[in-house]
N, C-alpha and C. Protein backbone atom coordinates (compact mmCIF):
# COMPACT_ATOMS: atom_id res chain seq x y z
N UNK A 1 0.85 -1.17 0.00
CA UNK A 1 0.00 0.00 0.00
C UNK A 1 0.90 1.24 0.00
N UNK A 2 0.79 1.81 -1.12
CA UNK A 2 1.52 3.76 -1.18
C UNK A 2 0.87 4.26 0.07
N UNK A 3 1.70 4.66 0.55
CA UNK A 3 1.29 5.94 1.38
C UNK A 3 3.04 7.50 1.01
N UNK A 4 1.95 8.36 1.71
CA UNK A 4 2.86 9.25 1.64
C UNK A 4 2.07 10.61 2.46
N UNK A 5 3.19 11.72 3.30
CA UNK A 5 2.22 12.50 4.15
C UNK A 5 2.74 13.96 3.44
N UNK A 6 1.37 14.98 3.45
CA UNK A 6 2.13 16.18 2.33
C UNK A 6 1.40 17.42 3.28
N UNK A 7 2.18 18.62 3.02
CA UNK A 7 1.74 19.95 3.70
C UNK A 7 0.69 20.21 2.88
N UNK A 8 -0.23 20.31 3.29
CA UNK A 8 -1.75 20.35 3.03
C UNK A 8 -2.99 20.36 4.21
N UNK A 9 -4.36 20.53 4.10
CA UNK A 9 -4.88 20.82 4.54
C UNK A 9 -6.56 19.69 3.92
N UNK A 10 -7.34 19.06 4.50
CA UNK A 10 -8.18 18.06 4.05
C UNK A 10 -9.50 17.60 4.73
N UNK A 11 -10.67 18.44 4.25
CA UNK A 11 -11.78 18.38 4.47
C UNK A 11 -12.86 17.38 4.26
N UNK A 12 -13.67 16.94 4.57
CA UNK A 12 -14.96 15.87 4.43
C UNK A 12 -16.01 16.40 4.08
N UNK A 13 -16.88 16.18 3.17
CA UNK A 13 -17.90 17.36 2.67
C UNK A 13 -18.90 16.17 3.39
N UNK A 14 -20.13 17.23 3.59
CA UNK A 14 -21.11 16.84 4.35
C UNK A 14 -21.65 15.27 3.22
N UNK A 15 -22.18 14.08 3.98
CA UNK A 15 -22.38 12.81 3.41
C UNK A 15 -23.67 12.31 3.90
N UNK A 16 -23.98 10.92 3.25
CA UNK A 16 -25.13 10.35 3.99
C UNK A 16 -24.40 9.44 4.89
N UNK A 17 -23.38 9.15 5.20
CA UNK A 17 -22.85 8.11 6.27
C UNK A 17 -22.11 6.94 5.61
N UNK A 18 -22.81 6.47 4.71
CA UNK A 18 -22.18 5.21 3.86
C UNK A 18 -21.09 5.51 3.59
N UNK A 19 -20.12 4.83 3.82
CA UNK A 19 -18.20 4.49 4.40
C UNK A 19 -17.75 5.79 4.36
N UNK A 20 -16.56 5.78 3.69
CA UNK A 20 -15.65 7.39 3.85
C UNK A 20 -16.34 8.63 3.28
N UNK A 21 -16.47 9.37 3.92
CA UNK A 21 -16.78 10.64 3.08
C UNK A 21 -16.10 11.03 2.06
N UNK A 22 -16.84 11.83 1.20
CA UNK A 22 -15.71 12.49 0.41
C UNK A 22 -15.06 13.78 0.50
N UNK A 23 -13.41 13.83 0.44
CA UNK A 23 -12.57 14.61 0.74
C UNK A 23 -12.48 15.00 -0.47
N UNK A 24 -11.67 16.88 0.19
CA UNK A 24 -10.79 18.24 -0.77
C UNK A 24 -9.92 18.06 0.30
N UNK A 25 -9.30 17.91 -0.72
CA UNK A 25 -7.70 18.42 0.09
C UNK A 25 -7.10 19.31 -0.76
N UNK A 26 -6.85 20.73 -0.23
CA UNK A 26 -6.73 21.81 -0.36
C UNK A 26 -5.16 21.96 -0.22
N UNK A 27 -4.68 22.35 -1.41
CA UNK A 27 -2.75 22.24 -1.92
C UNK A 27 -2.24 23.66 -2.09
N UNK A 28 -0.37 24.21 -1.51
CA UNK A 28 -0.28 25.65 -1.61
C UNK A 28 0.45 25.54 -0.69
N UNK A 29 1.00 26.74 -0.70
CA UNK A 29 2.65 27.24 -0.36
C UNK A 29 1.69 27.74 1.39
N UNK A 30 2.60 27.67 2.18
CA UNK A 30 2.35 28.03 3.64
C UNK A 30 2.41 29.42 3.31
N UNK A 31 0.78 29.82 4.12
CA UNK A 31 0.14 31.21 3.81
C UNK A 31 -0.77 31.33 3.13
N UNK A 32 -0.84 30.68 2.07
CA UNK A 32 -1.42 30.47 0.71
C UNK A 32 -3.02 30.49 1.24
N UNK A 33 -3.56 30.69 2.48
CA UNK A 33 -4.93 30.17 2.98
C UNK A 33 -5.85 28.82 2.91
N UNK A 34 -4.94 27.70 3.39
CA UNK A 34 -5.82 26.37 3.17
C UNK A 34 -6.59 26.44 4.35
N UNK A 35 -5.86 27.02 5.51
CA UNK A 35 -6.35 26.86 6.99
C UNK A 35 -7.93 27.36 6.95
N UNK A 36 -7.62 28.85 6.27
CA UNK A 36 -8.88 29.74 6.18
C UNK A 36 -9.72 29.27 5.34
N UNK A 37 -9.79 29.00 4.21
CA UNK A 37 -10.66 28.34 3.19
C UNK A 37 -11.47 26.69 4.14
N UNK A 38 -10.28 25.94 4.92
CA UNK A 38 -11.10 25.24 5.93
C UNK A 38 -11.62 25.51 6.84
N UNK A 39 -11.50 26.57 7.19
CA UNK A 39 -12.66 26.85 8.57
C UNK A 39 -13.65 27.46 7.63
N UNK A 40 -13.63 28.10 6.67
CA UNK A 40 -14.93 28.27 6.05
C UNK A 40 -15.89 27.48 5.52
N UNK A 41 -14.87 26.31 4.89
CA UNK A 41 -15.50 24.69 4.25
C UNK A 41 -16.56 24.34 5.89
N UNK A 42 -15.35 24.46 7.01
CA UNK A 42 -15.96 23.77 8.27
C UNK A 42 -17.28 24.56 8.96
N UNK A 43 -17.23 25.65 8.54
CA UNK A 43 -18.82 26.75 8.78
C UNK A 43 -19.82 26.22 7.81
N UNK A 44 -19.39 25.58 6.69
CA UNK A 44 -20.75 25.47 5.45
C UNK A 44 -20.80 23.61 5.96
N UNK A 45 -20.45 23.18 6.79
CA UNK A 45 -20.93 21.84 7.47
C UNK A 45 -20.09 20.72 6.55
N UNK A 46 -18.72 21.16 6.41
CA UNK A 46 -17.95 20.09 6.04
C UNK A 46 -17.03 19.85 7.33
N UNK A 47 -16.19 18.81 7.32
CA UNK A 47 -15.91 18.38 8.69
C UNK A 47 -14.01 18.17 8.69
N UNK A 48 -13.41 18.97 9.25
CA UNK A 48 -11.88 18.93 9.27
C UNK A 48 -11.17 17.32 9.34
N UNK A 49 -10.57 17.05 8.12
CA UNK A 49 -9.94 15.67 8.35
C UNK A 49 -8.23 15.94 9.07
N UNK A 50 -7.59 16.58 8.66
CA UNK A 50 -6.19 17.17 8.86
C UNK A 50 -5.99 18.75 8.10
N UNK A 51 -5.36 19.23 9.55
CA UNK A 51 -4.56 20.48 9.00
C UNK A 51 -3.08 20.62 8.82
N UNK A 52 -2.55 21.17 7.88
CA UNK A 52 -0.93 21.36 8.09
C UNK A 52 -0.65 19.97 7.62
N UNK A 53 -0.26 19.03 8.09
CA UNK A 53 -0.25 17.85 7.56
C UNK A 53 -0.91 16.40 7.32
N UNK A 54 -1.19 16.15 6.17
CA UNK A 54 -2.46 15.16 5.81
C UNK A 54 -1.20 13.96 5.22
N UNK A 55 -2.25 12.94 5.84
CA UNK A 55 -0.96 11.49 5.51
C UNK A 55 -2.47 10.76 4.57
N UNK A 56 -1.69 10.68 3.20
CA UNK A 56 -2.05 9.62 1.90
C UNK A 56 -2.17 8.56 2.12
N UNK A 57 -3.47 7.42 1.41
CA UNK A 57 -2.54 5.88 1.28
C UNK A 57 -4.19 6.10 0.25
N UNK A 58 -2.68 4.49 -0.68
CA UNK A 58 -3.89 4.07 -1.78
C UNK A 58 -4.49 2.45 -1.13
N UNK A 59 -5.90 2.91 -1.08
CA UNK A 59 -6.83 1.48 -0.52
C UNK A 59 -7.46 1.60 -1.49
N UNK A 60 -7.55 0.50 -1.91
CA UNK A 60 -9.20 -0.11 -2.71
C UNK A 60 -9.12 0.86 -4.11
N UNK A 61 -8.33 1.41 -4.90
CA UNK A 61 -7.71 2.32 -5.74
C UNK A 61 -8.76 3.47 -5.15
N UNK A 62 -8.47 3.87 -4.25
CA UNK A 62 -8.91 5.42 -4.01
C UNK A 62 -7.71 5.36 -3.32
N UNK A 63 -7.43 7.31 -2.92
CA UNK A 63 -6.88 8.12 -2.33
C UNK A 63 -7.27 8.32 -0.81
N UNK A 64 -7.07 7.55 0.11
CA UNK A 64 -7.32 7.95 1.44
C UNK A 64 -7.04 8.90 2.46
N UNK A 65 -7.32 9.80 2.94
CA UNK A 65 -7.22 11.15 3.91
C UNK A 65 -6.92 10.87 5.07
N UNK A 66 -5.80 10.79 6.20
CA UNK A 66 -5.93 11.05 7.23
C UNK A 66 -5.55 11.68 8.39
N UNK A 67 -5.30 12.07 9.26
CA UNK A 67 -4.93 13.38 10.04
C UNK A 67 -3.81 12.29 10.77
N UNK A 68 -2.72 12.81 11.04
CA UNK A 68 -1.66 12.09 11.72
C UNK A 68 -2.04 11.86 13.39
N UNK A 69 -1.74 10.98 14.19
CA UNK A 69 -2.83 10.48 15.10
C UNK A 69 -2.46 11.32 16.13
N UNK A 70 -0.78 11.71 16.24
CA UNK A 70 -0.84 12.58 17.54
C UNK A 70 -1.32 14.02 17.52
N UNK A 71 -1.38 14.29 16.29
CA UNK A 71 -2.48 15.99 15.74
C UNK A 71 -3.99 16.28 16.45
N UNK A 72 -4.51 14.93 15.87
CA UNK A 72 -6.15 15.22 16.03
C UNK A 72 -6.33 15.93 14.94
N UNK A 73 -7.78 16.48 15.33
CA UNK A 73 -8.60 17.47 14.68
C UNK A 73 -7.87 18.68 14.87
N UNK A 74 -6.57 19.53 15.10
CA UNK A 74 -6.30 20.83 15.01
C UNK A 74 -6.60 21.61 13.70
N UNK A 75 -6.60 22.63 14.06
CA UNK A 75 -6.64 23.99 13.03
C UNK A 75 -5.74 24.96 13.52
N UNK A 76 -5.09 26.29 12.70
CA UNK A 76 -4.38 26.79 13.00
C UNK A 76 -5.20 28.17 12.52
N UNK A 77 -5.71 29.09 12.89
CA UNK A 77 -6.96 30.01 12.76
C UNK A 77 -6.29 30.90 13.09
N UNK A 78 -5.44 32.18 12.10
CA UNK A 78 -4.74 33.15 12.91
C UNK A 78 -5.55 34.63 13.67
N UNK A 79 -4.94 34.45 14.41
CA UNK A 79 -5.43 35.68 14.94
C UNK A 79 -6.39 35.11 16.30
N UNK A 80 -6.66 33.85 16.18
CA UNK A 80 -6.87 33.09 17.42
C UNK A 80 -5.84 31.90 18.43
N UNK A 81 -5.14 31.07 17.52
CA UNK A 81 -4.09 30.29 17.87
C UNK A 81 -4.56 28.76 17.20
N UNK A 82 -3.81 27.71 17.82
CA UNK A 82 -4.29 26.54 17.35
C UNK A 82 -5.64 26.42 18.40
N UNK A 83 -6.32 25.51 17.21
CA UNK A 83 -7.92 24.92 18.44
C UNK A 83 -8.21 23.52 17.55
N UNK A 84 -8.64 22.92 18.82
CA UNK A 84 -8.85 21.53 18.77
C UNK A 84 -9.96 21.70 18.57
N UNK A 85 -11.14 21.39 17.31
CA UNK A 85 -12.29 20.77 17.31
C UNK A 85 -13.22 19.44 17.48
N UNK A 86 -14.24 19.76 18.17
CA UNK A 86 -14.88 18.59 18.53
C UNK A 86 -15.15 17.68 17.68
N UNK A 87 -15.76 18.02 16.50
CA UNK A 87 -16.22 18.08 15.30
C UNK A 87 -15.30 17.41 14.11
N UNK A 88 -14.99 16.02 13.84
CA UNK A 88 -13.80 16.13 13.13
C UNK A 88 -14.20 14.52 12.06
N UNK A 89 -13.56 14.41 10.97
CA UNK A 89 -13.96 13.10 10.32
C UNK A 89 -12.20 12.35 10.60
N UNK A 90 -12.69 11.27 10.76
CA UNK A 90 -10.97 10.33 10.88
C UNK A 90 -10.42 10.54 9.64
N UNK A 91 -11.28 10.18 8.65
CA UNK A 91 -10.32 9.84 7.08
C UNK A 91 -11.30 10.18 6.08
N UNK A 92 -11.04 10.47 5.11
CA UNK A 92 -11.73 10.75 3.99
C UNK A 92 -11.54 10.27 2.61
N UNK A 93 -11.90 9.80 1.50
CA UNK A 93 -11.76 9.62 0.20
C UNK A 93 -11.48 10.59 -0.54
N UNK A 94 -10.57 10.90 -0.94
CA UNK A 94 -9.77 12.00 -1.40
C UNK A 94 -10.47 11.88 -3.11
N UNK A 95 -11.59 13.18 -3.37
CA UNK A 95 -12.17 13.36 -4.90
C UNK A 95 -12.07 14.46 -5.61
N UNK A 96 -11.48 15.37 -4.55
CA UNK A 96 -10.84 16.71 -5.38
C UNK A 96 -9.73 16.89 -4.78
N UNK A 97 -8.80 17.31 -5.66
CA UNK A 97 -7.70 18.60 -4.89
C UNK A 97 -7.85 19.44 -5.51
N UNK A 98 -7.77 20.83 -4.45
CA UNK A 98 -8.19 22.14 -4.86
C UNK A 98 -6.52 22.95 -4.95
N UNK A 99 -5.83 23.25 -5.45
CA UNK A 99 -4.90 23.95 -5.94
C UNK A 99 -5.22 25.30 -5.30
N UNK A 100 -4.78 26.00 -3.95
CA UNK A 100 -4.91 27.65 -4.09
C UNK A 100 -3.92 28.67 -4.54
N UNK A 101 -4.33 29.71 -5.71
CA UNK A 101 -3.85 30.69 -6.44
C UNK A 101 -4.45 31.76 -6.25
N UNK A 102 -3.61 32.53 -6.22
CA UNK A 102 -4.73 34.21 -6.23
C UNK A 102 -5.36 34.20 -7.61
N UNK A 103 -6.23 34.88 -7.88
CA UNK A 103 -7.20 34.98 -8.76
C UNK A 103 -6.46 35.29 -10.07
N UNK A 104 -5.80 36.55 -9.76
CA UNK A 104 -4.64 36.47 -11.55
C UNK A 104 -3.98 35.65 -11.58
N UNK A 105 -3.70 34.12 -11.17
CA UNK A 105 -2.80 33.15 -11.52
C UNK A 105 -4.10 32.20 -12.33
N UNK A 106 -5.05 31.99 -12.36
CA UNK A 106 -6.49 31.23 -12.45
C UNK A 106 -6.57 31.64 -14.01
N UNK A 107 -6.59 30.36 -14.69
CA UNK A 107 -7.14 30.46 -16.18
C UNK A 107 -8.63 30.65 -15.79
N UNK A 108 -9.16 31.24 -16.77
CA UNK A 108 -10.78 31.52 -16.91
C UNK A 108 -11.30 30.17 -17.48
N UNK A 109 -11.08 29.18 -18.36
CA UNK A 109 -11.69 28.21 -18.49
C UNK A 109 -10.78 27.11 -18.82
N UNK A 110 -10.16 26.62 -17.90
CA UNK A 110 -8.48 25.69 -17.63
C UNK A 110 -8.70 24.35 -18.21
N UNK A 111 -7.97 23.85 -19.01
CA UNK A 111 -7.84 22.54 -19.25
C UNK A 111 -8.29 21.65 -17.97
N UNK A 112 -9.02 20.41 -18.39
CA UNK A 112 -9.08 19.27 -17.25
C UNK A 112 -7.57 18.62 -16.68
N UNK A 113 -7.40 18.39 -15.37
CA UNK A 113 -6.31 17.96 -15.11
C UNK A 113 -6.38 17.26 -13.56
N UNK A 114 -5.21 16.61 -13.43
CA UNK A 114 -5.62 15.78 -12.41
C UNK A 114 -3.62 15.87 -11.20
N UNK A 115 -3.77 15.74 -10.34
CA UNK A 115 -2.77 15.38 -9.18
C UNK A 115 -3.11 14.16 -9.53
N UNK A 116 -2.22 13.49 -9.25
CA UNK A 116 -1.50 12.33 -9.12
C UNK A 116 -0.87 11.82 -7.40
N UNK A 117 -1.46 11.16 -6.99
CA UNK A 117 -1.05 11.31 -5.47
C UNK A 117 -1.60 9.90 -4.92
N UNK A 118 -0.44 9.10 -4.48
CA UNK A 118 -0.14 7.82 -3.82
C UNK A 118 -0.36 7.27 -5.35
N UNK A 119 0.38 7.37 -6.43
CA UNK A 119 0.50 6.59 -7.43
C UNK A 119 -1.24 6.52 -8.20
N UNK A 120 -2.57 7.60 -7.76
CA UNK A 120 -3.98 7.60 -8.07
C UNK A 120 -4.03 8.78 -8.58
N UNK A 121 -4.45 9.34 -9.93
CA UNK A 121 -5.05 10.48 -10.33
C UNK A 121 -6.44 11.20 -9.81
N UNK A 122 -6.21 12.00 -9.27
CA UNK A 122 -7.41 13.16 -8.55
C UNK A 122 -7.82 14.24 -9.24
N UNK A 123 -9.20 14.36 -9.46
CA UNK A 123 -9.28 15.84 -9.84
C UNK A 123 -8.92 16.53 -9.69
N UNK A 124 -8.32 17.72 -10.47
CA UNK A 124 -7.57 18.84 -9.96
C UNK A 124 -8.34 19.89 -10.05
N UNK A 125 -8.47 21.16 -9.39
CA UNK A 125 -9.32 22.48 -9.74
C UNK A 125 -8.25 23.33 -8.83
N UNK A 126 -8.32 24.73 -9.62
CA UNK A 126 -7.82 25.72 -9.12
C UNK A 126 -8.14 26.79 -8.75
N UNK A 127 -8.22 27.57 -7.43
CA UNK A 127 -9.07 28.25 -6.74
C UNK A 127 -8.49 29.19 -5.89
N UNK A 128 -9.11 30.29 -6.13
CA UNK A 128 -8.50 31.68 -5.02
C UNK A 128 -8.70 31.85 -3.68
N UNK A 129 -8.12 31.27 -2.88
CA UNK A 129 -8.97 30.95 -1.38
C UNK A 129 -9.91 31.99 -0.85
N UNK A 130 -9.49 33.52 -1.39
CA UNK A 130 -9.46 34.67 -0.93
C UNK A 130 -11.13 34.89 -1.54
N UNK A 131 -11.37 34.46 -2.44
CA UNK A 131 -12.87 34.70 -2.64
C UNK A 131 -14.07 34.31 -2.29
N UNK A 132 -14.58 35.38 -2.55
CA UNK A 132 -16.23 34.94 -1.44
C UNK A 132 -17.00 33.85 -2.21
N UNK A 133 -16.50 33.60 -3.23
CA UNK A 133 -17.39 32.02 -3.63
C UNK A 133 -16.59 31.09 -3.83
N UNK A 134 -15.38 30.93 -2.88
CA UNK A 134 -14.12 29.78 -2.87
C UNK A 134 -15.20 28.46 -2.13
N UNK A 135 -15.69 28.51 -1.17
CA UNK A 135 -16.49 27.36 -0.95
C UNK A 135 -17.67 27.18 -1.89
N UNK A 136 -18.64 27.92 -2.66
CA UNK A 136 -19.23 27.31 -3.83
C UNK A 136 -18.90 26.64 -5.01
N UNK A 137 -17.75 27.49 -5.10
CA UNK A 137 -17.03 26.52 -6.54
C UNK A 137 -16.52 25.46 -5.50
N UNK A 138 -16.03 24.60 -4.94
CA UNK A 138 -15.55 23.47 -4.15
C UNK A 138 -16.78 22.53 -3.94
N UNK A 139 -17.62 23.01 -3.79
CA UNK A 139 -19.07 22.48 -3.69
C UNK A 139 -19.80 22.52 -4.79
N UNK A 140 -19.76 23.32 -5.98
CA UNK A 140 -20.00 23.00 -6.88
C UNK A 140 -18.98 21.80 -8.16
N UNK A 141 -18.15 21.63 -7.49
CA UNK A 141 -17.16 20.98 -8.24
C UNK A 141 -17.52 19.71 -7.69
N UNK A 142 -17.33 19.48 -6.37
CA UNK A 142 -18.59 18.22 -5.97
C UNK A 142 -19.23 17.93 -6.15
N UNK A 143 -20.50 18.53 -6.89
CA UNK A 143 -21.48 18.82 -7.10
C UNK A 143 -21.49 17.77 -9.11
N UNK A 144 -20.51 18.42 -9.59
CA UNK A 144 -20.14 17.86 -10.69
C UNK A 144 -19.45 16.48 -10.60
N UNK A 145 -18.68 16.47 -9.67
CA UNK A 145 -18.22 14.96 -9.82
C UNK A 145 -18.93 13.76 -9.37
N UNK A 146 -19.73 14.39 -8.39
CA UNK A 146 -21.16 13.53 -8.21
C UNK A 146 -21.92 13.35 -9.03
N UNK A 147 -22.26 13.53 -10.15
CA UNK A 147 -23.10 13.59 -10.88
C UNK A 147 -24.13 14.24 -11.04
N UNK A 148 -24.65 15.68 -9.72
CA UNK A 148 -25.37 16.60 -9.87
C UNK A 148 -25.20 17.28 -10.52
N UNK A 149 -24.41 17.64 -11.56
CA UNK A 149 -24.05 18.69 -12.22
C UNK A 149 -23.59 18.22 -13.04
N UNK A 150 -23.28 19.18 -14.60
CA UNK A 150 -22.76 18.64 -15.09
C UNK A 150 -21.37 19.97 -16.30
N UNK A 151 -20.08 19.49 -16.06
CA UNK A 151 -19.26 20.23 -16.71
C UNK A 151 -19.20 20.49 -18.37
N UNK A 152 -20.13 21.68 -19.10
CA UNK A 152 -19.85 21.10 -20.38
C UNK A 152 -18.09 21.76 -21.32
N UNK A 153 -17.53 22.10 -20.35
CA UNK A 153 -16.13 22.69 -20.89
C UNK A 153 -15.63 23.26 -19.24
N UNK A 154 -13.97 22.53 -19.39
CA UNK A 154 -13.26 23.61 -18.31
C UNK A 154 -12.75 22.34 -17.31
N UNK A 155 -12.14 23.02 -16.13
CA UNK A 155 -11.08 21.98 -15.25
C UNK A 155 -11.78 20.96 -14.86
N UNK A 156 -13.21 20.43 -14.71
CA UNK A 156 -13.26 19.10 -14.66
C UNK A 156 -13.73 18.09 -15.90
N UNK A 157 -13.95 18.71 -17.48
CA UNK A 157 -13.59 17.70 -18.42
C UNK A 157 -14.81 18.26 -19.07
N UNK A 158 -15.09 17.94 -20.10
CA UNK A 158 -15.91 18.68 -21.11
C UNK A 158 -17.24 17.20 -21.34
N UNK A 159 -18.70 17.87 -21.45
CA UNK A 159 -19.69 16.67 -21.60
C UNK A 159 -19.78 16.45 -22.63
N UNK A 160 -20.61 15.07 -23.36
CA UNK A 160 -20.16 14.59 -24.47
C UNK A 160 -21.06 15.50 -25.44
N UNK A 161 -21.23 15.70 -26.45
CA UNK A 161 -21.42 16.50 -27.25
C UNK A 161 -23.19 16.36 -27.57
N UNK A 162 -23.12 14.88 -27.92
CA UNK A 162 -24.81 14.51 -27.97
C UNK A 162 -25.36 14.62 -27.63
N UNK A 163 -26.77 14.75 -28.16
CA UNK A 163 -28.17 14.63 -27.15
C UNK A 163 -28.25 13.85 -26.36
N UNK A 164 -27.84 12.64 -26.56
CA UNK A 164 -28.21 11.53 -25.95
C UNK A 164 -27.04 11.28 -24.27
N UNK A 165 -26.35 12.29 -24.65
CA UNK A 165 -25.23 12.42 -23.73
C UNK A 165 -25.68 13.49 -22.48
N UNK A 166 -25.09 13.65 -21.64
CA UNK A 166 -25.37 14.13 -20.07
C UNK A 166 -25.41 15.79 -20.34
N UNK A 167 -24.38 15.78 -21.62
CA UNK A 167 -24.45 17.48 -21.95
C UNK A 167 -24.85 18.14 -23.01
N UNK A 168 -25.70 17.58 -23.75
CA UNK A 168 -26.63 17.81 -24.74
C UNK A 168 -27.19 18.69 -24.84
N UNK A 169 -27.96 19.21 -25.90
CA UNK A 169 -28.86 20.17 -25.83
C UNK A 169 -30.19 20.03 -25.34
């Protein structure tokens, strides 16, 4: 089994219970706002898997999430200090990584692309932490890979052209 542990930050989006939730794990240079973009994920009722450092492994060909055991649930929230939340998921199924860029680094309609992580390709999307609809697009990108939605051009893959297809006319 790959494993591997990376400076990052890795959330659980709200689920019906059935096995791992599904995880963002949120990628970027220290500062870059993963912390902040997760306490905001963690206000819209997603649930902190690891902050600062998230440890990989490939099970069952997914990407597994988990917070290193002597951590816990911490967050690092500046301007308050570290805090332990009550509130926390053990591990998660890793179905996006969110890339954070300030907004002039962000193509307007980006090729599909994927991280590669524990030897498993992940969605990739790229996102300005700093904006007030950084948790809708994350949730809407969920939203798409679930099958509620559907991408007809741009970073998660273009729908098939036909009628008869998901992105039809």
């Amino acid at each position: 089994m790959a494993t591997t542990t990376l400076h990052a930050t890795c959330c659980a989006a709200p689920g019906n219970g059935d096995g791992d939730p599904q995880g963002v794990l949120l990628t970027g240079p220290s500062g870059s706002g993963k912390s902040d973009l997760a306490l905001r994920l963690i206000d819209a009722g997603f649930r902190l898997v690891a902050d600062d450092l998230v440890d990989l492994a490939a099970e069952g060909g997914a990407v597994i999430a988990s917070g290193l055991p002597r951590e816990g649930a911490l967050i690092e929230v500046r301007g308050l200090g570290v805090i332990r939340l009550a509130a926390a998921a053990a591990r998660a199924r890793v179905v996006l990584v969110v890339a954070l860029a300030a907004a002039g680094a962000q193509e307007r309609l980006p090729a599909p692309s994927h991280a590669t992580l524990v030897g498993l390709a992940v969605p990739l999307v790229t996102i300005d932490p700093s904006g007030s609809s950084a948790v809708a697009r994350i949730r809407l990108a969920l939203s798409v890979l679930g099958g509620g939605a559907v991408s007809v051009a741009g970073a998660l893959g273009d729908a098939p052209s036909s009628p008869a297809g998901r992105g039809g006319p």
